[in-house]
Structures are given as C-alpha cells and as structure tokens.
Protein backbone atom coordinates (compact mmCIF):
# COMPACT_ATOMS: atom_id res chain seq x y z
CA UNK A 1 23.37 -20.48 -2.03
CA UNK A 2 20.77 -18.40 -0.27
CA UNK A 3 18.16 -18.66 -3.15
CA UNK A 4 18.19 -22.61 -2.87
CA UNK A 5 17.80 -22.11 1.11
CA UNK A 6 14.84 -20.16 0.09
CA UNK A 7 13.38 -22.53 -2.40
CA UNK A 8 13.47 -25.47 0.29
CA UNK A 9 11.94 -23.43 3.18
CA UNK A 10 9.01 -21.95 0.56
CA UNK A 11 8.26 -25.37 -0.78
CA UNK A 12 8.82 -27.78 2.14
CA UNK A 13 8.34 -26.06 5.93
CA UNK A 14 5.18 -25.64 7.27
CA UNK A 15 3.25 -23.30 5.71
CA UNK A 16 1.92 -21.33 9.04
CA UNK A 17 5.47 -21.31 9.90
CA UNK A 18 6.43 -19.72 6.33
CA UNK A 19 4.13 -17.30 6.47
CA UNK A 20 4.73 -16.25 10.09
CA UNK A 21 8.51 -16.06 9.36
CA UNK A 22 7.69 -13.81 5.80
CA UNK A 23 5.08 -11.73 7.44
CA UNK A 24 6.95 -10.44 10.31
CA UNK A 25 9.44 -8.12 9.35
CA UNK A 26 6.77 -7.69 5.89
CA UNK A 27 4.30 -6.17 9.11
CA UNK A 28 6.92 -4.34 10.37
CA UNK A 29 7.94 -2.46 7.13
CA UNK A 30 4.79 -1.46 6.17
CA UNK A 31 3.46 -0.35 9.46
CA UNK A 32 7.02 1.59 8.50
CA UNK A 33 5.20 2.64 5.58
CA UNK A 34 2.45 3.97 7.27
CA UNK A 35 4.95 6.06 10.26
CA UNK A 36 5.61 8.29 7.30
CA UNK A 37 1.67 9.58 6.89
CA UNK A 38 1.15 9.15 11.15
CA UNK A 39 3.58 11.22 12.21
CA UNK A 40 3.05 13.74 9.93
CA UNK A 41 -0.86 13.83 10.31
CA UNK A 42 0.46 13.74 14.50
CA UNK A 43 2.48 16.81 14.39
CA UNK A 44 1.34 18.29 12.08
CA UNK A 45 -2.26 18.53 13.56
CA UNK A 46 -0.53 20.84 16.63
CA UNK A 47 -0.50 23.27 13.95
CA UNK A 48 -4.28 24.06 12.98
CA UNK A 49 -7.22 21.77 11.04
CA UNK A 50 -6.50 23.17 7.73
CA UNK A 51 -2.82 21.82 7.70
CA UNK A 52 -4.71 18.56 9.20
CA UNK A 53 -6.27 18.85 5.81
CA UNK A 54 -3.88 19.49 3.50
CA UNK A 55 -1.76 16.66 4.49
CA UNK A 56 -4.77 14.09 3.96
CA UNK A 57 -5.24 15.72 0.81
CA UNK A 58 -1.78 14.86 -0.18
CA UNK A 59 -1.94 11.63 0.67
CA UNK A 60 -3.82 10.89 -2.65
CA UNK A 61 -0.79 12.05 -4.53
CA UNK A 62 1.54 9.50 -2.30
CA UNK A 63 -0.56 6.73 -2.64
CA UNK A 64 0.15 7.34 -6.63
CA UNK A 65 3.48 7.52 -6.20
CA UNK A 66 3.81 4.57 -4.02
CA UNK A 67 1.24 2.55 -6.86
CA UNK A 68 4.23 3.51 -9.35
CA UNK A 69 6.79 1.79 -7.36
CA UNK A 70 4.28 -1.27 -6.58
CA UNK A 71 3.62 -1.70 -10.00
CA UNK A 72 6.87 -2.24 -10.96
CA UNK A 73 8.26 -3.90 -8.01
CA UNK A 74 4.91 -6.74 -7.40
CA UNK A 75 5.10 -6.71 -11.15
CA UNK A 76 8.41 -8.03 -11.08
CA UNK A 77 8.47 -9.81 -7.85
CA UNK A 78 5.78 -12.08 -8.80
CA UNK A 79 7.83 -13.04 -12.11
CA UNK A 80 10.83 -13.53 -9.92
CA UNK A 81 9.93 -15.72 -7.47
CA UNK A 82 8.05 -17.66 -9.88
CA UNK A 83 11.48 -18.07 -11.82
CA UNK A 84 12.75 -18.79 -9.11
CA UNK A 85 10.52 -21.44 -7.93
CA UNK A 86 10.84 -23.05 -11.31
CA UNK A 87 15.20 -22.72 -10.97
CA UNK A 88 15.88 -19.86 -13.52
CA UNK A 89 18.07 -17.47 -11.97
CA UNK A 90 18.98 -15.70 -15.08
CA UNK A 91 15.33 -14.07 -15.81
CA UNK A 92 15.19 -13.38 -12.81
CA UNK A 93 18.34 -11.20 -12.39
CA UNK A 94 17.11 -9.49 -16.13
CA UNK A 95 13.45 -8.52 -14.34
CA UNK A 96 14.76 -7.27 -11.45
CA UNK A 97 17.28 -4.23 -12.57
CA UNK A 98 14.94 -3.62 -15.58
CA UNK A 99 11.90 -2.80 -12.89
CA UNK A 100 14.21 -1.17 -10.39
CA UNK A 101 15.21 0.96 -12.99
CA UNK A 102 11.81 1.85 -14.96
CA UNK A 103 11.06 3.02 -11.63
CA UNK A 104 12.92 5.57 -10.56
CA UNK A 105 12.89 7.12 -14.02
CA UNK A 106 8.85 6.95 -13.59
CA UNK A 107 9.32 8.52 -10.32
CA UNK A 108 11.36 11.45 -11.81
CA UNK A 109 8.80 11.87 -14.11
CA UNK A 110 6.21 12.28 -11.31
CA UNK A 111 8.71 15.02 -9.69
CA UNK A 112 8.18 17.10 -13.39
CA UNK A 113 5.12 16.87 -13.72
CA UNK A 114 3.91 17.43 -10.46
CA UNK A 115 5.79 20.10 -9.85
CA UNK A 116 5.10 21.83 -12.99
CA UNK A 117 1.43 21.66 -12.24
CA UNK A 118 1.58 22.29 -8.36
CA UNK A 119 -1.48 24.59 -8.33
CA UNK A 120 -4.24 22.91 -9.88
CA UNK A 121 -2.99 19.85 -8.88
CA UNK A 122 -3.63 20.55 -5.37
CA UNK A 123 -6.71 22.50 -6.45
CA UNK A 124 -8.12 19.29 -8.18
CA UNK A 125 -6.99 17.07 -4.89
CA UNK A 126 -9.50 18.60 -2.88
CA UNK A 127 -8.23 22.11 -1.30
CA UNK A 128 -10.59 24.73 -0.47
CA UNK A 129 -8.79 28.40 -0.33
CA UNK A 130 -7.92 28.44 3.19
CA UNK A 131 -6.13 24.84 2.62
CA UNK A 132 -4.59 25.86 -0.74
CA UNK A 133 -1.48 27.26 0.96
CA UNK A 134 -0.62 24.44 2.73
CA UNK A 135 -1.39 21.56 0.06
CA UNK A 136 1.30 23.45 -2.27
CA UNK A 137 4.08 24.00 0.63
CA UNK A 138 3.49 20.21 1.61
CA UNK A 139 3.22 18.62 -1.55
CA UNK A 140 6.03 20.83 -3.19
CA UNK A 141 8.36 18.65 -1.18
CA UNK A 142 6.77 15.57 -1.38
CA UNK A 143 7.00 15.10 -5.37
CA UNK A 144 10.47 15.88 -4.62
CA UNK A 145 10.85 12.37 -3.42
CA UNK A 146 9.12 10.87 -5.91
CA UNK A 147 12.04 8.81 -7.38
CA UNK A 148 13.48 7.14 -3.80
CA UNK A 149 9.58 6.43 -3.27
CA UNK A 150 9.19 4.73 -6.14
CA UNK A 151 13.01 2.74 -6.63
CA UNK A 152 12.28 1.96 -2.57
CA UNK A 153 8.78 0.32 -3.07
CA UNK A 154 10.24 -1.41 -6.25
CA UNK A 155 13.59 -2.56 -4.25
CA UNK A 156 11.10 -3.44 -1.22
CA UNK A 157 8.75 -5.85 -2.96
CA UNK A 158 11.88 -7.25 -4.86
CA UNK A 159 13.69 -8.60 -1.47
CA UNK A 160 10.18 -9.97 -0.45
CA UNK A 161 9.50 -11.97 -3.28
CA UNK A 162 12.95 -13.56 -3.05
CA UNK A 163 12.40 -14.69 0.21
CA UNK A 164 14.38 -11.54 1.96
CA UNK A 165 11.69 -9.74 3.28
CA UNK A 166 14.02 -8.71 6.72
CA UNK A 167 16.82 -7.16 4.68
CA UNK A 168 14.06 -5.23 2.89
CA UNK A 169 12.54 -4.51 6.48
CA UNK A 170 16.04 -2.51 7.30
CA UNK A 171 15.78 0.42 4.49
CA UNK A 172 12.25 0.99 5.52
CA UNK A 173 12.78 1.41 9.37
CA UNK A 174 15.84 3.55 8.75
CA UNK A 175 13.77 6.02 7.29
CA UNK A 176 10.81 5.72 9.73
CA UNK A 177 12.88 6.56 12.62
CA UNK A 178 14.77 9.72 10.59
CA UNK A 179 11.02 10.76 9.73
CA UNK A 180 9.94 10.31 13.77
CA UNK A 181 13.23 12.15 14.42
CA UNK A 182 13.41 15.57 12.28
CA UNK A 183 9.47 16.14 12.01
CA UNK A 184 9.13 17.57 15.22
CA UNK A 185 12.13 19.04 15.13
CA UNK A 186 11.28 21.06 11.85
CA UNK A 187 7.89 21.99 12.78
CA UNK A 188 8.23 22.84 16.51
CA UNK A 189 12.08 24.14 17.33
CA UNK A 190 13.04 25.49 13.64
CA UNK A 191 9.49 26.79 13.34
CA UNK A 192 9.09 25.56 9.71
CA UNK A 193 5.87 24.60 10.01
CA UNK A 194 4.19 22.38 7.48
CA UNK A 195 7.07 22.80 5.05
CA UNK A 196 8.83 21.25 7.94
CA UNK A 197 6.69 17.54 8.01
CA UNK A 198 7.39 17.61 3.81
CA UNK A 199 11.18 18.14 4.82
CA UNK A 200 11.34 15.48 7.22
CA UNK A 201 9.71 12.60 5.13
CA UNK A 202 11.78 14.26 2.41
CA UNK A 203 15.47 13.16 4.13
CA UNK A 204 13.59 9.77 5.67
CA UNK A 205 12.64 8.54 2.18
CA UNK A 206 15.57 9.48 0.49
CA UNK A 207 18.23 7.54 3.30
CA UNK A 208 15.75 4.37 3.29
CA UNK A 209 16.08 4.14 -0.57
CA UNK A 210 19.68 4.17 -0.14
CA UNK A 211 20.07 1.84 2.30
CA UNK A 212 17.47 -0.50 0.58
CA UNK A 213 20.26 -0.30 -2.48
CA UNK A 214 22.76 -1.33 -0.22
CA UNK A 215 20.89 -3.98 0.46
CA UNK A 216 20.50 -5.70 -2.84
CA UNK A 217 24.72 -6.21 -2.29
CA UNK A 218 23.85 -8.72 0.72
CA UNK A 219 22.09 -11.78 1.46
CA UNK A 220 21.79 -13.08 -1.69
CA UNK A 221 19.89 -10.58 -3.24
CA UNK A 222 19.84 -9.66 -6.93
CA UNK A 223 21.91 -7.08 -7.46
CA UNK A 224 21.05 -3.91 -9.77
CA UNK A 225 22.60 -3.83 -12.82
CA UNK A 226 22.17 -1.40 -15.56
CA UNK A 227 23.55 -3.76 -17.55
CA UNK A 228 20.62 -6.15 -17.31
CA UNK A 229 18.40 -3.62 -18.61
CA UNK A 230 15.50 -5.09 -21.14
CA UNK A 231 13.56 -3.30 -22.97
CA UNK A 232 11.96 -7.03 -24.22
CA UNK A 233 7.96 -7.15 -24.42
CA UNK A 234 8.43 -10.39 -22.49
CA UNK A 235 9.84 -8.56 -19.01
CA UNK A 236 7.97 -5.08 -19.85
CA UNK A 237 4.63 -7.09 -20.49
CA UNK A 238 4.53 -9.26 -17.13
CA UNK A 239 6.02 -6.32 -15.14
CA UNK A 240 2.79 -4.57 -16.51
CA UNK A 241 0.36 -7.84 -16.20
CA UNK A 242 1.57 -9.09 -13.02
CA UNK A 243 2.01 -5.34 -11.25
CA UNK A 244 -1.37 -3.56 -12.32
CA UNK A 245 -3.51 -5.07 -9.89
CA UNK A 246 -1.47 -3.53 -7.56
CA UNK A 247 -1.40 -0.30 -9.29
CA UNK A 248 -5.14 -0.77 -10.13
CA UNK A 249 -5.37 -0.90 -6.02
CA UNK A 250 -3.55 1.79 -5.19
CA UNK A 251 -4.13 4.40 -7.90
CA UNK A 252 -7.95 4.09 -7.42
CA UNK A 253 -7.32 4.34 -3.92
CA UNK A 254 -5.87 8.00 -4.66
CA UNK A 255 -8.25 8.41 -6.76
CA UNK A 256 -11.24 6.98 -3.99
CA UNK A 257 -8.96 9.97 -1.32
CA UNK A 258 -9.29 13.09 -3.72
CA UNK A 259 -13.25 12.31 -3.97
CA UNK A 260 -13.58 11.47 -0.26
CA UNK A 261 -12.18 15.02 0.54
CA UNK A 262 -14.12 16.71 -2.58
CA UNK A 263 -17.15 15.42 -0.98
CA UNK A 264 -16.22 16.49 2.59
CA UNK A 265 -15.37 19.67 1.51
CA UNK A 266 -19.20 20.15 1.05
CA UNK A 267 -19.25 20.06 4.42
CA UNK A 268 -15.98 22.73 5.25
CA UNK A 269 -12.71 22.38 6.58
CA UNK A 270 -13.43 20.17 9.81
CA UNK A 271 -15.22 17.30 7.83
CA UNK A 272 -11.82 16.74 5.37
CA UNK A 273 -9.91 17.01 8.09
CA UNK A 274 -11.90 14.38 10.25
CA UNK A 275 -11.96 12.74 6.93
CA UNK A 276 -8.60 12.51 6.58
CA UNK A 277 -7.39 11.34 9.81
CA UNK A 278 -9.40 8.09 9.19
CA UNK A 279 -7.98 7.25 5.88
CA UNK A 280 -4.33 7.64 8.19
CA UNK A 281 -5.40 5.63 10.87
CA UNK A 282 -7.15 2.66 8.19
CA UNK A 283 -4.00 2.97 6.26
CA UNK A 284 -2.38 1.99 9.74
CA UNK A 285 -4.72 -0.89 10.52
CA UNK A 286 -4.90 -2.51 6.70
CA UNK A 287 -1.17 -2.04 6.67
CA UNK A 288 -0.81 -5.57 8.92
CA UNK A 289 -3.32 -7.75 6.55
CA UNK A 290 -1.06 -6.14 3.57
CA UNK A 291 1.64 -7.48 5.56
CA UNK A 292 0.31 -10.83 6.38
CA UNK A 293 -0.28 -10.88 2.50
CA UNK A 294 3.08 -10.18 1.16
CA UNK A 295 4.17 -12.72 3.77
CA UNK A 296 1.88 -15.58 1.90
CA UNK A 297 3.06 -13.85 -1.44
CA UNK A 298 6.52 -14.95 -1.76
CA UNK A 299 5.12 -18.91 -0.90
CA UNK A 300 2.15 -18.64 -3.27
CA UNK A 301 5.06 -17.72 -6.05
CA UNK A 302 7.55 -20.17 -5.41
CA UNK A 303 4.94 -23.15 -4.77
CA UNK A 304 2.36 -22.01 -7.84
CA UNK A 305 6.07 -21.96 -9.64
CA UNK A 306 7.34 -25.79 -8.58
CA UNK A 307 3.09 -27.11 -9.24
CA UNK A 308 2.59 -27.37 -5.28
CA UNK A 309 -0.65 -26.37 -5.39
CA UNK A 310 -2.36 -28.13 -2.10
CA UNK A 311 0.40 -25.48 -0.24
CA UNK A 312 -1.05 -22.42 -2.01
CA UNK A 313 -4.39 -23.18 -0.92
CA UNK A 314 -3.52 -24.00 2.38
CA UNK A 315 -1.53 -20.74 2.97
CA UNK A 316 -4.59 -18.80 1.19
CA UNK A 317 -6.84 -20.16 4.14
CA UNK A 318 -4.42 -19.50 6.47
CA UNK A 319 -3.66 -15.93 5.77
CA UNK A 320 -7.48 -15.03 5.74
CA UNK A 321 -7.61 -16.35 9.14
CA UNK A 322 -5.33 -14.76 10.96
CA UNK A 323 -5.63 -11.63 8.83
CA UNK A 324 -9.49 -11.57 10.16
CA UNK A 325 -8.96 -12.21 13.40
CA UNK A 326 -6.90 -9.39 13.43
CA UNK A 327 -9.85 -6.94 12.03
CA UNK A 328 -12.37 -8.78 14.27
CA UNK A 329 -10.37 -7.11 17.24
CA UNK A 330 -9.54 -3.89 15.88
CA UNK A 331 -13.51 -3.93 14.89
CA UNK A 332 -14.38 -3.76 18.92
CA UNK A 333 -11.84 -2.15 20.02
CA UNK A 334 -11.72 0.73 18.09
CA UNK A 335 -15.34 0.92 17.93
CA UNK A 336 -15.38 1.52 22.03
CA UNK A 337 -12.54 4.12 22.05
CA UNK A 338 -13.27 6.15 18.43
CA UNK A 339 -13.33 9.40 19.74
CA UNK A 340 -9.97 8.73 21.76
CA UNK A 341 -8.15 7.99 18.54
CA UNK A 342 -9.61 10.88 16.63
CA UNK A 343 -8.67 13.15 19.52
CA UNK A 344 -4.99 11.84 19.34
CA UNK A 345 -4.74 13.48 15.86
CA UNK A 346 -6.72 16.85 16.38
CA UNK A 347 -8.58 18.09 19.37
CA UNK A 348 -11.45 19.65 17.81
CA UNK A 349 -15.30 18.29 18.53
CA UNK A 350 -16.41 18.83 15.12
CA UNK A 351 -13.63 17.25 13.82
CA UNK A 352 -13.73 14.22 16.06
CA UNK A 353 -17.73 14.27 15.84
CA UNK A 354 -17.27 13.73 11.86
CA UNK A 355 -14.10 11.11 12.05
CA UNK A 356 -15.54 9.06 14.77
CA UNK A 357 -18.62 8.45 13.15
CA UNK A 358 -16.77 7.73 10.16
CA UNK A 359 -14.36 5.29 11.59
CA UNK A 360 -17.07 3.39 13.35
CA UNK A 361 -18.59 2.64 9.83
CA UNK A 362 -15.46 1.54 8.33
CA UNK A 363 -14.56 -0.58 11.57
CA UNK A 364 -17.74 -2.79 11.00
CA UNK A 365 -17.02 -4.39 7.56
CA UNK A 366 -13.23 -4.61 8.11
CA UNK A 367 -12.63 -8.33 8.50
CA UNK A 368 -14.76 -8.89 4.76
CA UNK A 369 -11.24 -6.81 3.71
CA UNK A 370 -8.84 -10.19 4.71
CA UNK A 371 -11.30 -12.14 1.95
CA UNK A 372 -10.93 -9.13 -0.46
CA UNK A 373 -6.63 -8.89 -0.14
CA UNK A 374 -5.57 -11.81 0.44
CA UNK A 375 -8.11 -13.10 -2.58
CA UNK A 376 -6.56 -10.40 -4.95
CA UNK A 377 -2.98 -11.34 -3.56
CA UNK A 378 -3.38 -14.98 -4.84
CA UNK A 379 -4.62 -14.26 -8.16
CA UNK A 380 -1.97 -11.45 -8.87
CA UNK A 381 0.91 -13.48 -7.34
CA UNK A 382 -0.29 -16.55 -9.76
CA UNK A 383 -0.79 -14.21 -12.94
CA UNK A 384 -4.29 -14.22 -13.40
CA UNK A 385 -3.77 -10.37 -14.45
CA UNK A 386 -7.78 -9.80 -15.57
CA UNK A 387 -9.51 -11.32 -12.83
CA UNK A 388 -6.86 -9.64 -9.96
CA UNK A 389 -7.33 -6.27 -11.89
CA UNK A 390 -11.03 -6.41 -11.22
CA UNK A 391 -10.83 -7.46 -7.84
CA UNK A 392 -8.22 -4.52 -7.07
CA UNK A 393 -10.41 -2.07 -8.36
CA UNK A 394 -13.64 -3.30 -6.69
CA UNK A 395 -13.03 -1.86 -3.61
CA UNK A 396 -11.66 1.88 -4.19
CA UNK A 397 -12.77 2.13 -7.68
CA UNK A 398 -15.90 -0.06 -9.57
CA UNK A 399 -18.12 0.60 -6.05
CA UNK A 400 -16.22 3.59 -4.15
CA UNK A 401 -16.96 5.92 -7.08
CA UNK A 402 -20.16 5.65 -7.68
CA UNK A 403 -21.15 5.52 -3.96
CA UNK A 404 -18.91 8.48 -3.11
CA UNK A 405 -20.95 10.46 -5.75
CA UNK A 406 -24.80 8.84 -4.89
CA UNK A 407 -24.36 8.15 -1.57
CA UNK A 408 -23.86 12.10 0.05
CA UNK A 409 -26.61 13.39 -2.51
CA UNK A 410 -29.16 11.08 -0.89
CA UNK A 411 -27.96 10.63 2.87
CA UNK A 412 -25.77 14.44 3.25
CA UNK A 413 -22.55 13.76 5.29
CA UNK A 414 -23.60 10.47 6.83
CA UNK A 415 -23.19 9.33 2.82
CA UNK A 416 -19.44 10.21 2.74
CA UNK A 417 -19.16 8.33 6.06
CA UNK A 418 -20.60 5.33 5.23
CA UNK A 419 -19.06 4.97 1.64
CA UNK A 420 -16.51 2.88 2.55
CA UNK A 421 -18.10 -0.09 4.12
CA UNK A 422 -20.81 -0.14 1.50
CA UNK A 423 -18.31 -0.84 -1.17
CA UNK A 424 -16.44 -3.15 1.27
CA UNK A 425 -19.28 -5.36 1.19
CA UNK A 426 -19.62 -5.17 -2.60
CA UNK A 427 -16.16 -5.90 -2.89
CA UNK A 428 -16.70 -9.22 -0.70
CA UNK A 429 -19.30 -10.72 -2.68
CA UNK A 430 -17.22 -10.35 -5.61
CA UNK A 431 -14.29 -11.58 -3.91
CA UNK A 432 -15.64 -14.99 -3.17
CA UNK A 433 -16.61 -16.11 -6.51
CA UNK A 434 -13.46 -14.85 -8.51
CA UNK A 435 -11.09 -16.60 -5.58
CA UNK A 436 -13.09 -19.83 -6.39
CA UNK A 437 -12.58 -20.12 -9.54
CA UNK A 438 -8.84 -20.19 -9.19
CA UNK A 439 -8.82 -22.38 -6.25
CA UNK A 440 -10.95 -25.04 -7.95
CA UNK A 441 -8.52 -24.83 -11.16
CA UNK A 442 -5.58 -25.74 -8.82
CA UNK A 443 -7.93 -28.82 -7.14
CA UNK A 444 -8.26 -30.01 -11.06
CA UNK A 445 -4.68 -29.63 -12.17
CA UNK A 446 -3.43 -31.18 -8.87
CA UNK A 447 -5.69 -34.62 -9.81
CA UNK A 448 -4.70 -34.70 -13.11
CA UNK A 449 -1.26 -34.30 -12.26
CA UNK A 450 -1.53 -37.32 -10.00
C-alpha cells in the first residue's frame, strides 16, 4: 500500500534525497501560494499607489485566514505522520476528516464575521481615507473565500505529511494559473478594477480547494469522511498543540503587517505602499525555506515516530544548509538590483525610494531565518508545543511588536524599515538555544536506547 511505500522511503533512503524529493513540489506549491498575493500586488499596481496599498493591507487578513487552515492542517499532519510512522492507520484516518472539517466551518466563520465588520476592519488594518475604498472592495471578496482557503491549507499540509506532497502540489497550481489567468483580464479588459484582482483569486482559490478534495480520492490519501468526525479532547487537543505554532507564526505575522502599515501610514500613502510590496516580495523569497521545511517535516514525523533519531538530526542540518545558501544568494543579489524589483511592482520614486531601502535591511539578516524555521519546524513536527510556540512568535510577535512601536519613535521612517531584521536577529539567538535542547534530548534517548 502506498502508506508502507512511504514509511520505507521516510525511514530508510537517504535523507538529502528525502528531503529533495518532499521539498520539490512542497517549493513549488507554496511559491503557488505566494502567485496569489504577486500577481495581484503586479496588476494591480497599473492601477494607482493607493490600490498598491490596500492590497498589502489585506494581506494581514489572508495571512489569518491561511494561519486558520495551518493550524488545523500542521496540527493534524504532525499527529498523522507520527501515527503513521508508529503503524496506526486508524487515528490517523479519525485526525484527518475531523481537521479538514473544523476548518472549513472556521473559515465560514471568518466569511461572517468579516464581512459583518468590513469597515472598521479595514479601518483597524491600516487604511487611511483615500485607501478606505479600495481595502473594502478588495477585501469584501477575499473573506468570501475564506472557507476553500482554509479546507485547502488544511487538505495541503495533510497530503504533505503523508508523504504526498505532489498530489497536494496539483490543487495549488490549478488555482495559481486561474488567478494569473482572469486577474488581468478583470482589471484591464472588463475594467473592474480592484474588485477585479479580489474576483480572480476568488474563482482560483475556490477550483484549487476542489481539486485538492479530489485529491484525497487518489494516491493513497486519507479520504474525508464526515463520518470520522471526533469531537474527542485527544484529536481536538493535539490538533490545537501540534498546529499553534504555526498559527502562533502566522497570526502574529498579520498582526506584525497591520502595524507595519499603521506605522507607514505616518509617513502617507507611498511609504505603505513601498511597505507593502516588500512584505509580497519576502513572502515570495521565505516561501522556498518554508518549502524546504515542510519537505524535512514529513521525515522528522515519521522518523521521531519509529525512534530514528540520528535521521532527524541529520535532516535538521541538512535543511538549514541548503535553506541558507539559498538566502545567502538572494542576500546579494537582491541587494544589487533593489530598486529594479520595487520598480516591477509600482513605478513611483518615492515609493521605490521607501521599499528599496526597506528590502535592503531585510535582505541582510535573511539566512539567520533558515536557523529560525527550520528550528521551529523540528520542535512543532516532534510536539514540543511550548517551546515551538515561543519560537513562532519570536520573530513577528515577542520582538516585531515592540520594535515596530520603539523603533520609528526614535529613528522616524528608517525605524519601520529596519524593524524586521532587528527582530530577525533576536529571533536567532533564541533559536539556537531552544533547538539545542531538543537535539541533545534525542543524542540521550538514542544512547540509552542502545
């Protein structure tokens, strides 16, 4: 059966070759991921800066929708492929429909509530007057999609854990490509404007959730079944203890967004929107080392599962390598050509003044970032829920926030641009210590074991 070809190749091939193999089509669906917020920050910066703007300032709002359906599906992914590293199929099968399920109906509750509360919701995200307008057409359509958001990210992480990560690759490009497709197409020949971007990633997230369903039927992936439903503290409670870190990471990192554009917005329209395209294009860049994460995930699981601890370690090295050689090179390279890539997204000198300088900081402590994930990948993946919470929230949350608000009071607009890598280092030295402790515990248990 497929799930016993994946519990050989997780515990017994190489482990660069494991990872490599996971990673892949892991990289490919979350640079996916990360099409959705490109193109629309592309196109949609033809239009004028203060759309530019509002679609940064939505972004917050997406990246809590998107920690809804990582909570529940790395909550339950790294539950299920520790079952099934340790041979019980059954559990596994129960966690996965009662996630995939707790998910969507979280996601409709987003769609409520959000839309219920449109105004001051966008008010509170960061819009000025002028960008008020566009925040509410945008983000009107947005919470619309909520619920395939949050079953697709659930479904997603699911497929990865088991060892499927290409079949969850396929729902994820389908809508990508839609998104690529109809975008322009709204905005620029049906002359819909910014309602037009909304509308576009509207109809791509919707088809990739569906097609991510469909996928769950193949391969020998767990199906959904309602049937399977638990409400049992023992699959609600590690959905919750093994999935938080992930939501701690991405719900602060909304959270760290709607504070980076308050703070710009000091400085008018230009400096959110220059603001803004930098949290796209770092979404973009971080989206590979998330990748080449999830890739060492599903082997962390299975091995921490079946007590194979030397091959957790090794792929924990291994991962940080790679992943910082990989920021190491986007570090120079984007450094030399920062005003190109700013430019790409909006040609206006004040805005590309404000982003450049801003990327430029954030370029220079990017490869600490491979120690910070991949560190609060392990510990999550092996259920060490307190020390992975506080290493999630490190870097957009227990540093960000207080540097976002000290930081522009003492240095002005150079002290929203230089938030970032100040709590990146932070982050690091925190890192280091808490992915020690774990690593030595493993070392211990593997000698007395012998």
């Amino acid at each position: 059966m497929k799930h016993r070809d994946n519990f050989t190749f997780l515990t017994t091939a190489p482990v660069s070759k494991v990872i490599v193999t996971m990673a892949l089509p892991t990289i490919i669906g979350m640079l996916v991921t990360s099409i959705y917020n490109i193109v629309d920050t592309f196109f949609v910066g033809k239009i004028n800066t203060q759309a530019t703007a509002a679609v940064g300032i939505v972004f917050s709002v997406m990246s809590v929708i998107q920690a809804i359906g990582f909570l529940f599906g790395q909550g339950s992914g790294t539950y299920i492929s520790r079952k099934l590293g340790a041979k019980d199929t059954r559990k596994a099968c129960i966690m996965a429909s009662t996630a995939f399920y707790s998910s969507v109906l979280f996601g409709i509750i987003i769609t409520t509530t959000g839309l219920l509360l449109l105004t001051p919701l966008s008010v509170i995200l960061g819009s000025t007057p002028t960008i008020l307008p566009y925040t509410e057409k945008y983000l009107s359509i947005i919470l619309i999609g909520a619920p395939f958001m949050t079953g697709s990210m659930t479904l997603n992480n699911q497929m990865r854990f088991q060892g499927n990560a290409s079949y969850a690759m396929y729902g994820m490009i389908t809508g990508a490509i839609l998104n690529v497709i109809l975008v322009p197409i709204f905005i620029f020949i049906l002359h819909m404007g910014i309602l037009g971007a909304a509308l576009g990633t509207l109809i791509g997230e919707s088809c990739g959730f569906l097609i991510l369903l469909t996928m769950t039927f193949r391969g020998g992936n767990i199906r959904m079944d309602i049937r399977k439903f638990s409400f049992s503290k023992e699959y609600l409670g590690e959905i919750f203890k093994g999935g938080t870190p992930s939501l701690t990471r991405q719900g602060l990192a909304s959270i760290s967004t709607m504070l980076l554009n308050v703070a710009a917005g000091a400085y008018g329209d230009a400096a959110i929107a220059g603001m803004s395209i930098v949290t796209r294009i770092s979404f973009v860049i971080l989206s590979i080392v998330i990748g080449i994460g999830q890739g060492f995930q599903p082997l962390c699981g299975f091995c921490y599962g079946a007590k194979l601890y030397n091959r957790v370690r090794t792929g924990y090295f291994f991962s940080i390598k790679i992943s910082a050689i990989f920021l190491l090179l986007c570090t120079i390279t984007g450094s030399y050509f920062a005003e190109n890539v700013i430019n790409i997204f909006r040609n206006d000198p004040e805005v590309i003044a404000i982003g450049a300088a801003a990327f430029r900081w954030q370029l220079i402590t990017y490869p600490l970032v491979s120690v910070i994930m991949l560190s609060n990948m392990m510990l999550q993946t092996t259920g060490r829920s307190i020390p992975a919470n506080i290493l999630a929230a490190a870097r957009n949350g227990i540093f960000f926030i207080p540097l976002i608000i000290l930081l522009p009071r003492l240095y002005g607009l150079h002290g929203v641009e230089i938030c970032q890598a100040a709590a990146d280092v932070l982050s690091f030295i925190l890192a280091i210590p808490l992915a020690y402790s774990l690593l030595r515990k493993m070392s211990f248990a593997k000698s007395e074991a012998k």
